[in-house]
Protein backbone atom coordinates (compact mmCIF):
# COMPACT_ATOMS: atom_id res chain seq x y z
CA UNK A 1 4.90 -81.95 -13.93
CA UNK A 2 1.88 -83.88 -12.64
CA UNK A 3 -0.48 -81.57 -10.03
CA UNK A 4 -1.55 -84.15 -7.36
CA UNK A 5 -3.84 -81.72 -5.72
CA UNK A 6 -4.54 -82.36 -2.24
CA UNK A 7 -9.26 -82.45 -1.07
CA UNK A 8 -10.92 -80.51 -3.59
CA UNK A 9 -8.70 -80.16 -6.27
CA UNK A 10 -8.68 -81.55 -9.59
CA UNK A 11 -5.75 -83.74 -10.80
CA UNK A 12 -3.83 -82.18 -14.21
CA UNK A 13 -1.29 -82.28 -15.99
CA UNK A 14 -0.64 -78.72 -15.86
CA UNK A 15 1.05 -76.86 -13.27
CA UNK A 16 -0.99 -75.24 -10.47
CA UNK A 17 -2.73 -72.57 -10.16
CA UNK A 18 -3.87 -71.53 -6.28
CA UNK A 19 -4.48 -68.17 -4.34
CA UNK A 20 -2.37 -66.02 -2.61
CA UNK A 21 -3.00 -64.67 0.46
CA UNK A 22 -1.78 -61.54 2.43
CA UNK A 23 -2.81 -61.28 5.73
CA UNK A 24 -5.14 -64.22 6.52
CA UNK A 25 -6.19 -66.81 9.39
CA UNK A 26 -5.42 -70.34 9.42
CA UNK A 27 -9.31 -71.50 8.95
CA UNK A 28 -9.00 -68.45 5.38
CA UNK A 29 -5.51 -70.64 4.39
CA UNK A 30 -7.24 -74.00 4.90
CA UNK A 31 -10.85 -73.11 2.89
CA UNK A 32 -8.48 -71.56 0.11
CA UNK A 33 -6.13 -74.94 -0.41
CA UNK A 34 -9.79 -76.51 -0.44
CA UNK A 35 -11.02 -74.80 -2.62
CA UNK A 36 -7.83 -74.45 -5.09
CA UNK A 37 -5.90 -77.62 -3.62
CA UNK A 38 -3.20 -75.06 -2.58
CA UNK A 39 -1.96 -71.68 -1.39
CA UNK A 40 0.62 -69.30 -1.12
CA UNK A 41 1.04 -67.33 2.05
CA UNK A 42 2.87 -64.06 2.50
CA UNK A 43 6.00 -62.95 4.67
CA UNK A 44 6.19 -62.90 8.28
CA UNK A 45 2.68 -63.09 8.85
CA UNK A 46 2.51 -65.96 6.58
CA UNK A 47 5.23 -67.88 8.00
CA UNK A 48 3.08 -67.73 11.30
CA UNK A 49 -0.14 -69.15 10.01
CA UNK A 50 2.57 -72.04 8.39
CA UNK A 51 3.77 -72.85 12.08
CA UNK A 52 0.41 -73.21 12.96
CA UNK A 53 -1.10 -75.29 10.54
CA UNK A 54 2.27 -77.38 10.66
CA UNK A 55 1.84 -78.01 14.14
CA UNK A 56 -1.93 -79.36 13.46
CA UNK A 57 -0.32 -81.32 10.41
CA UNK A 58 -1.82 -79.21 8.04
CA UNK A 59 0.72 -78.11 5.98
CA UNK A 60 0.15 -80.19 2.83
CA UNK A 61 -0.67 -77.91 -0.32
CA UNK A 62 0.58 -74.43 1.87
CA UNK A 63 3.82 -72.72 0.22
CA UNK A 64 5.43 -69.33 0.99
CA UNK A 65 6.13 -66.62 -0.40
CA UNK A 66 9.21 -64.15 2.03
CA UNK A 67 8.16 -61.29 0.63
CA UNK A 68 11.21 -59.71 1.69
CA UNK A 69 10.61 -57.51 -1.01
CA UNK A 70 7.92 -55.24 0.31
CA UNK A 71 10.24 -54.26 2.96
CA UNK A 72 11.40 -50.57 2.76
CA UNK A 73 14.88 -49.70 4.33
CA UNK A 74 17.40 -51.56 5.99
CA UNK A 75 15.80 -54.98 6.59
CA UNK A 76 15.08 -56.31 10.12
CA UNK A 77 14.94 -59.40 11.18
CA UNK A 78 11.11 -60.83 11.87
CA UNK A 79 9.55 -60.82 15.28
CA UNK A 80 9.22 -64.97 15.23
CA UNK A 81 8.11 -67.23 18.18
CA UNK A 82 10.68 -67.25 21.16
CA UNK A 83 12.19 -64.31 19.97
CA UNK A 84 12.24 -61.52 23.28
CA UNK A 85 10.81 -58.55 21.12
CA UNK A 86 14.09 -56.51 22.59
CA UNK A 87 16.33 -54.21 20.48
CA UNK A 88 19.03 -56.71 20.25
CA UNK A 89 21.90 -56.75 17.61
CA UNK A 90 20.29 -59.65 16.05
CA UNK A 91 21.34 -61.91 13.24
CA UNK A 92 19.35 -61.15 9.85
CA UNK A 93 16.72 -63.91 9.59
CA UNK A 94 17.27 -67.11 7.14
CA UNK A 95 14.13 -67.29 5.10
CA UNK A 96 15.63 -70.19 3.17
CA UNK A 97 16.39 -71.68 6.55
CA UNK A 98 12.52 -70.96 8.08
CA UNK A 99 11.02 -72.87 5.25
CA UNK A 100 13.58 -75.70 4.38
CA UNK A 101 13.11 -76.32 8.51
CA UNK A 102 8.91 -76.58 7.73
CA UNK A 103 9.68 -78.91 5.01
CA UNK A 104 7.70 -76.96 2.51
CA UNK A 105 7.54 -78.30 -0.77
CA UNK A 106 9.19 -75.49 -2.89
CA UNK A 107 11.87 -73.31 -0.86
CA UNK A 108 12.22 -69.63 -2.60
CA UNK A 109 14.59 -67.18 -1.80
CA UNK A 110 13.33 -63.71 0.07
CA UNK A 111 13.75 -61.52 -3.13
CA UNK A 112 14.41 -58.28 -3.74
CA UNK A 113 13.16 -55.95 -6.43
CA UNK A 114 15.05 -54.71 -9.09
CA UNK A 115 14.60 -51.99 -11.79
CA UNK A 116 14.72 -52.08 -15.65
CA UNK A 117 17.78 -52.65 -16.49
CA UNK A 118 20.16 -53.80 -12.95
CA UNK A 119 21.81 -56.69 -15.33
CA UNK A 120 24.69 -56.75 -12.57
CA UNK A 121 22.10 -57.25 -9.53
CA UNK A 122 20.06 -59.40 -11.77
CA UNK A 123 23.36 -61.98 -12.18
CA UNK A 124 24.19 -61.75 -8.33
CA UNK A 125 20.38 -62.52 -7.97
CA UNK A 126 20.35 -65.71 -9.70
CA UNK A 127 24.28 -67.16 -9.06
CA UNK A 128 23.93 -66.94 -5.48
CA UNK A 129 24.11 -70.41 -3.70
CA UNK A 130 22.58 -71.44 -0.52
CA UNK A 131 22.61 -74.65 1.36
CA UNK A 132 19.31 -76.24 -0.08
CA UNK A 133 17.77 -76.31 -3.47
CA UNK A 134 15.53 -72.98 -3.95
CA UNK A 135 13.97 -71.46 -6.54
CA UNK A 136 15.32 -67.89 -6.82
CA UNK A 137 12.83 -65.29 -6.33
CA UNK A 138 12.70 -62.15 -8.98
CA UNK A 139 11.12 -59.17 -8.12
CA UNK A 140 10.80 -57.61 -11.43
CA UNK A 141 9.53 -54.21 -12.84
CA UNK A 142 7.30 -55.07 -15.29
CA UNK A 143 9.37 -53.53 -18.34
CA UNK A 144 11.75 -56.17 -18.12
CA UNK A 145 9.26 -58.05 -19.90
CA UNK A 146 9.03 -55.68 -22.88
CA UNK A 147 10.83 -55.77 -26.49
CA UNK A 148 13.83 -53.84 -25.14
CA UNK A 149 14.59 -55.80 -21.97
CA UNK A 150 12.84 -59.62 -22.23
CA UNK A 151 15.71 -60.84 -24.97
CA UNK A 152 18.29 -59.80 -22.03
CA UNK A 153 16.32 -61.59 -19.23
CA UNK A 154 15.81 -64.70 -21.10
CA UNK A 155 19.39 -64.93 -21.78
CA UNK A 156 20.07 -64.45 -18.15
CA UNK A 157 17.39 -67.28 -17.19
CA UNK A 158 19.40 -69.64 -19.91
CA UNK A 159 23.23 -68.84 -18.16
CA UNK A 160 22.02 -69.60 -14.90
CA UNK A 161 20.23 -72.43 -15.57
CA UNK A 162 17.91 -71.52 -11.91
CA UNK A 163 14.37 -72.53 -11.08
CA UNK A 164 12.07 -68.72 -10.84
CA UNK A 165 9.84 -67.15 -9.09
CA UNK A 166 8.57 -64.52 -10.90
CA UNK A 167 7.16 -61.64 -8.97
CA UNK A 168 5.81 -58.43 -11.33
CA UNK A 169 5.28 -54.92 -10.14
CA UNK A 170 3.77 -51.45 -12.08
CA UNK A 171 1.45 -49.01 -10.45
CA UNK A 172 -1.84 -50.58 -12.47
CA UNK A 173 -0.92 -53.85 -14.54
CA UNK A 174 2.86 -55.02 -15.42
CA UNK A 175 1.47 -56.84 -18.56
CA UNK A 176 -0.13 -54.19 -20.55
CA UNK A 177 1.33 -54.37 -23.56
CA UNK A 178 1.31 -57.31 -26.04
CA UNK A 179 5.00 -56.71 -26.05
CA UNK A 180 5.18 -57.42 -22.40
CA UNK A 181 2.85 -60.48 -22.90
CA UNK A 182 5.25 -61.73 -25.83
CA UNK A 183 8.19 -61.17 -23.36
CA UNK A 184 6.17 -63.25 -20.30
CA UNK A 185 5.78 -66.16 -23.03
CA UNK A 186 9.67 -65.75 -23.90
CA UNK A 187 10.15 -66.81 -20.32
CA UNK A 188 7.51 -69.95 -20.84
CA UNK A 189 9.52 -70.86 -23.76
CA UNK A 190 12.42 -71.05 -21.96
CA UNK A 191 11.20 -73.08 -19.02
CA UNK A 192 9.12 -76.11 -21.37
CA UNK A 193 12.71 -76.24 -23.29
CA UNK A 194 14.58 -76.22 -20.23
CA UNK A 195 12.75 -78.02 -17.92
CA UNK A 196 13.66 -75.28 -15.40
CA UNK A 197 10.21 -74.81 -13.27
CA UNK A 198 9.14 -71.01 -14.28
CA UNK A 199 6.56 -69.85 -10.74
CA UNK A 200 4.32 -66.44 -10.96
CA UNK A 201 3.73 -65.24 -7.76
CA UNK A 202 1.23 -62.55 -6.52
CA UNK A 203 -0.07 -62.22 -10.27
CA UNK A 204 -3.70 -62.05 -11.53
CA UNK A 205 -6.19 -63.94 -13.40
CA UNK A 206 -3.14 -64.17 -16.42
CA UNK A 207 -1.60 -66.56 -14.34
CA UNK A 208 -4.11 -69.40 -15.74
CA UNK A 209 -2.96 -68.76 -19.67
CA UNK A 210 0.90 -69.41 -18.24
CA UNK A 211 -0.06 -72.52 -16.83
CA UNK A 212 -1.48 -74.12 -20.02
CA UNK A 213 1.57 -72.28 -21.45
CA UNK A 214 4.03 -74.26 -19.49
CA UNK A 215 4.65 -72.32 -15.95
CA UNK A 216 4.68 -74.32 -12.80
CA UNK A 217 2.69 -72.45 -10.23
CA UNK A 218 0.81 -69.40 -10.57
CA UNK A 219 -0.27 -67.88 -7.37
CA UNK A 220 -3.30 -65.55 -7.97
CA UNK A 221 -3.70 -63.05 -5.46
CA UNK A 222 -7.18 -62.46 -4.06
CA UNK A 223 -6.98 -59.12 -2.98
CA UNK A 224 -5.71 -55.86 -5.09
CA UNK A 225 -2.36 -55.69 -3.43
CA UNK A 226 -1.53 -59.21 -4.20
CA UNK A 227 -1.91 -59.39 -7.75
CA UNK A 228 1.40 -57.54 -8.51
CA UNK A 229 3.41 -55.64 -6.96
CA UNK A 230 2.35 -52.08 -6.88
CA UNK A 231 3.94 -48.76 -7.71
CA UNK A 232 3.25 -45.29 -6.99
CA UNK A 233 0.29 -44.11 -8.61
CA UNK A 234 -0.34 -40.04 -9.69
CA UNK A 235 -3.26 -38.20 -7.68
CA UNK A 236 -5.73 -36.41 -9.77
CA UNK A 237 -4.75 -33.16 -10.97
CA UNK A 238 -7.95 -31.68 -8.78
CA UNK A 239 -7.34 -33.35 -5.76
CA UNK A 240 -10.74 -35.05 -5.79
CA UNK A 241 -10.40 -38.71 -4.26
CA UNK A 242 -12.46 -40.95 -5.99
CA UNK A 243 -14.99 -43.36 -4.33
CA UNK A 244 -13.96 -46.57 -3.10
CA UNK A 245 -15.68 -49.42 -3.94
CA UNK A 246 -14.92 -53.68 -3.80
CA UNK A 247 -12.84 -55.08 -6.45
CA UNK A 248 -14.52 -58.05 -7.44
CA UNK A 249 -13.61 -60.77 -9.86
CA UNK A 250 -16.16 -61.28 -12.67
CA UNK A 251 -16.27 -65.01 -14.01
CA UNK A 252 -17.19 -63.80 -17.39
CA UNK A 253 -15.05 -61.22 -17.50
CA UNK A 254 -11.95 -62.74 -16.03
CA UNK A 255 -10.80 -59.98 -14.22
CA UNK A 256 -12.00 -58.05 -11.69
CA UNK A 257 -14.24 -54.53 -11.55
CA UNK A 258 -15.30 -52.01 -9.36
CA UNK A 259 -18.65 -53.07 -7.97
CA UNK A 260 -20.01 -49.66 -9.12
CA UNK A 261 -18.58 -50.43 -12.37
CA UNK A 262 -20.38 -53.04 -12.84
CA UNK A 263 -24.37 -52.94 -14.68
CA UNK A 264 -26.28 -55.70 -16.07
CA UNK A 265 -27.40 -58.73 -15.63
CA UNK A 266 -24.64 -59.93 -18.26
CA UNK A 267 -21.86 -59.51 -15.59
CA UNK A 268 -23.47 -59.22 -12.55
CA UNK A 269 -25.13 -62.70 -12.88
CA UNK A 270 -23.24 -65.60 -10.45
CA UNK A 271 -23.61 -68.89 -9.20
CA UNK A 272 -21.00 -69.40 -7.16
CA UNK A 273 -21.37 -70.83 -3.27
CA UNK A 274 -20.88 -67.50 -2.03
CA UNK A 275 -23.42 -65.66 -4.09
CA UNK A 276 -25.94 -68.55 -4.07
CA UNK A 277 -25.59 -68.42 -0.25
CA UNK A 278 -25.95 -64.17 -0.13
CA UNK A 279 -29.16 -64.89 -1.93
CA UNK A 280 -27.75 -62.28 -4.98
CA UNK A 281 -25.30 -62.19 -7.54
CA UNK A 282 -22.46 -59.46 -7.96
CA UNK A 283 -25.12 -56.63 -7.59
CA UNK A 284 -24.79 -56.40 -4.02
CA UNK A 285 -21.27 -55.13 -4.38
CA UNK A 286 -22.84 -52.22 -6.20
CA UNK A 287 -21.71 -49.76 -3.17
CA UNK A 288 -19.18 -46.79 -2.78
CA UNK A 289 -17.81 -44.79 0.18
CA UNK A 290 -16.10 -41.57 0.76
CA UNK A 291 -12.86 -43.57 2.56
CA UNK A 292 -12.07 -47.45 3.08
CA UNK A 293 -14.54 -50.16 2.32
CA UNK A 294 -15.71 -51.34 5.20
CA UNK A 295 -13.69 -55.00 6.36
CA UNK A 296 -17.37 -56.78 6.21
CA UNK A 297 -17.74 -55.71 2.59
CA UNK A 298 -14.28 -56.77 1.71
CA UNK A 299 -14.58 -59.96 3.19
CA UNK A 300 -17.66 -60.50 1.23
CA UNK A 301 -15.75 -59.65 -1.92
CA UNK A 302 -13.18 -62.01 -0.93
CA UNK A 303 -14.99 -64.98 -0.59
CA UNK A 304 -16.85 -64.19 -3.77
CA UNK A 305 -13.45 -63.96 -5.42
CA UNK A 306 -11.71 -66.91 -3.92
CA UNK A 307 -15.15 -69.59 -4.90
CA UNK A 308 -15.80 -67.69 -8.07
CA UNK A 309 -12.18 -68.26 -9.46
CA UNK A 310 -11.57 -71.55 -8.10
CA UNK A 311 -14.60 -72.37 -10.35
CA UNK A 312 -12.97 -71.33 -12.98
CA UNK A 313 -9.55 -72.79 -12.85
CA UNK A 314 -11.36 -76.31 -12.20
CA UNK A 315 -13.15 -75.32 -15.09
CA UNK A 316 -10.27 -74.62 -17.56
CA UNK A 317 -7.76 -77.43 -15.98
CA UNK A 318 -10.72 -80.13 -15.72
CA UNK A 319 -11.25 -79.03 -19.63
CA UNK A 320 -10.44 -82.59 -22.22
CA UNK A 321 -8.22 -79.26 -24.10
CA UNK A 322 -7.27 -76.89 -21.37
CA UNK A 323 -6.14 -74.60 -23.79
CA UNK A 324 -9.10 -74.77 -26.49
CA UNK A 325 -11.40 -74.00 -23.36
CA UNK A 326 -9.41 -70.94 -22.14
CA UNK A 327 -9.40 -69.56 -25.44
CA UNK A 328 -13.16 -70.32 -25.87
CA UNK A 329 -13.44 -68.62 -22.16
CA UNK A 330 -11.00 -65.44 -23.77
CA UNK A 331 -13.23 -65.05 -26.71
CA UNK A 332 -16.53 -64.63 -24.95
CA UNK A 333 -14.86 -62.21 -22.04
CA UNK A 334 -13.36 -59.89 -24.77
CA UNK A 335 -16.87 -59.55 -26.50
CA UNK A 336 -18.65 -59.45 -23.24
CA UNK A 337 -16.16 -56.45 -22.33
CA UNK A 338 -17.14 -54.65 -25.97
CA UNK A 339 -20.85 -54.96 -25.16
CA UNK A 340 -21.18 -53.81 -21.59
CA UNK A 341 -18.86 -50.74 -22.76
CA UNK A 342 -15.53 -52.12 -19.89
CA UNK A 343 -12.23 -52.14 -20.92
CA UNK A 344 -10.19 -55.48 -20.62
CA UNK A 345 -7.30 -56.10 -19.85
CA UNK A 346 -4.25 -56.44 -22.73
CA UNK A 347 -3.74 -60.26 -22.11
CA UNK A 348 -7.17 -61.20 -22.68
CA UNK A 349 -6.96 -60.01 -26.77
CA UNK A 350 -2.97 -60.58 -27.00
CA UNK A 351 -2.37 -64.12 -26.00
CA UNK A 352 -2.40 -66.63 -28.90
């Protein structure tokens, strides 16, 4: 597939890789597909800001995700314009319809999560038809990717012959293993033999590896709840709450840190537009508080983020060997990690 990126982007012949956004306004969308030359919006909310920007004929690089999966209970049908707001007996809403209507340029299905193991919910998942082409979204647990369970999903992916979406969830990271990493490139395999497009949605900074690996899209998320879906997570056995502090994405690093985490020059260091305009690199995020962090600080954080990785995306894509260049990139992050005493993540040392 050939990326024509819309303004800033970079052209490649790669897939994508753009941020995803949770709650956001039309002016964050529009600086993000700048930035990235796309972006992924989120459910309802996202489907709003879509409306908008199609009605200003801005809707060129902007996909959706339904995110019908973060519902809990019986599902309700989205408060959407014209709609009275009464509690009517109404029909459940078409997310295939909403963005097929838009004319977006990849229509995914709303998804719904499924545990290790649902083989019978997984086939219902991926032979159900609709009315336009879609890529079928799966909400996975992130152990279907290990030794156990990837064999089986593969296999699946081959009978049904389906473009993906791939959407991950664990409490912390669903590819912590190099089992689960093997099982994630199982899936690549499949889609460059295939030709089936292969899309990770809401992932993290491993999203950029799957590109050069063969995926199609890989939507990073720019906030902590959009990197993967999240799980339930055990409270310290002495009921001390730890100190919040900004998540922020460290360039050499690739991955983000706790601004209190992080101490030297060797990682704090940053050129990017948003820390060249602050005047100071990642240090300023060097800050903790007894509840939330305060919405100024995390919109700091989030610019940071969104500039800082766009860099480097342009930087591995825009690369004569993509792939050389991300392992060169790999290398230095894993020592850097060893020598500033932070742990990285599993993908960084297990993909080869």
């Amino acid at each position: 597939m050939v990326d024509r990126r819309v303004r800033g982007g970079v052209r490649s012949s790669l897939g994508r890789v753009q941020a995803y956004l949770g709650r956001c306004s039309a002016a964050e969308a529009l600086a993000n597909r700048e930035r990235f030359g796309g972006v992924t919006l989120q459910g309802v909310h996202g489907l709003a800001v879509a409306r908008v920007l199609a009605r200003a004929g801005e809707l060129a690089g902007v996909d959706l995700d339904p995110a019908a999966y973060l519902g809990r209970g019986k599902a309700k049908a989205p408060v959407v314009e014209g709609q009275l707001g009464l509690a009517l007996d109404l029909p459940v809403f078409d997310w295939v319809d909403a963005q097929a209507e838009l004319g977006l340029s990849v229509v995914r299905t709303p998804g719904l999560r499924l545990r290790v193991g649902q083989l019978d919910e997984l086939k219902a998942a991926l032979g159900r038809e609709y009315p336009v082409k879609v890529s079928v979204t799966l909400v996975l647990d992130g152990g279907w990717l290990g030794s156990k369970h990837s064999g089986v999903l593969a296999e699946q992916l081959r009978a049904a012959d389906r473009d993906v979406s791939l959407v991950l969830g664990a409490p912390f990271d669903p590819v912590d293993s190099s089992y689960k990493v093997f099982g994630l490139r199982r899936l690549l395999r499949w889609s460059a033999r295939t030709g089936r497009k292969l899309e990770l949605l809401r992932t993290g900074p491993v999203g950029i590896p799957a590109i050069a690996a063969g995926a199609t899209l890989a939507a990073i998320g720019l906030s902590s709840s959009t990197r993967h879906l999240g799980g339930p997570v055990a409270r310290r056995a002495d009921g001390v709450r730890p100190k919040r502090s900004p998540q922020v994405f460290v360039p050499r690093l690739l991955h983000w840190q706790r601004g209190i985490d992080l101490k030297g020059s060797e990682v704090t260091a940053c050129a990017c537009a948003a820390c060249a305009r602050a005047g100071s690199g990642l240090q300023r995020f060097d800050v903790a508080f007894d509840s939330a962090v305060p919405a100024t600080v995390r919109a700091a954080a989030r610019e940071h983020d969104s500039y800082a990785l766009a860099e480097v995306v342009h930087a591995v894509l825009g690369a004569t060997d993509p792939k050389d260049e991300l392992t060169r990139l790999r290398q230095d992050a894993q020592e850097l990690a060893v020598e500033v005493g932070i742990v990285a993540p599993k993908w960084l040392g297990s993909w080869e």
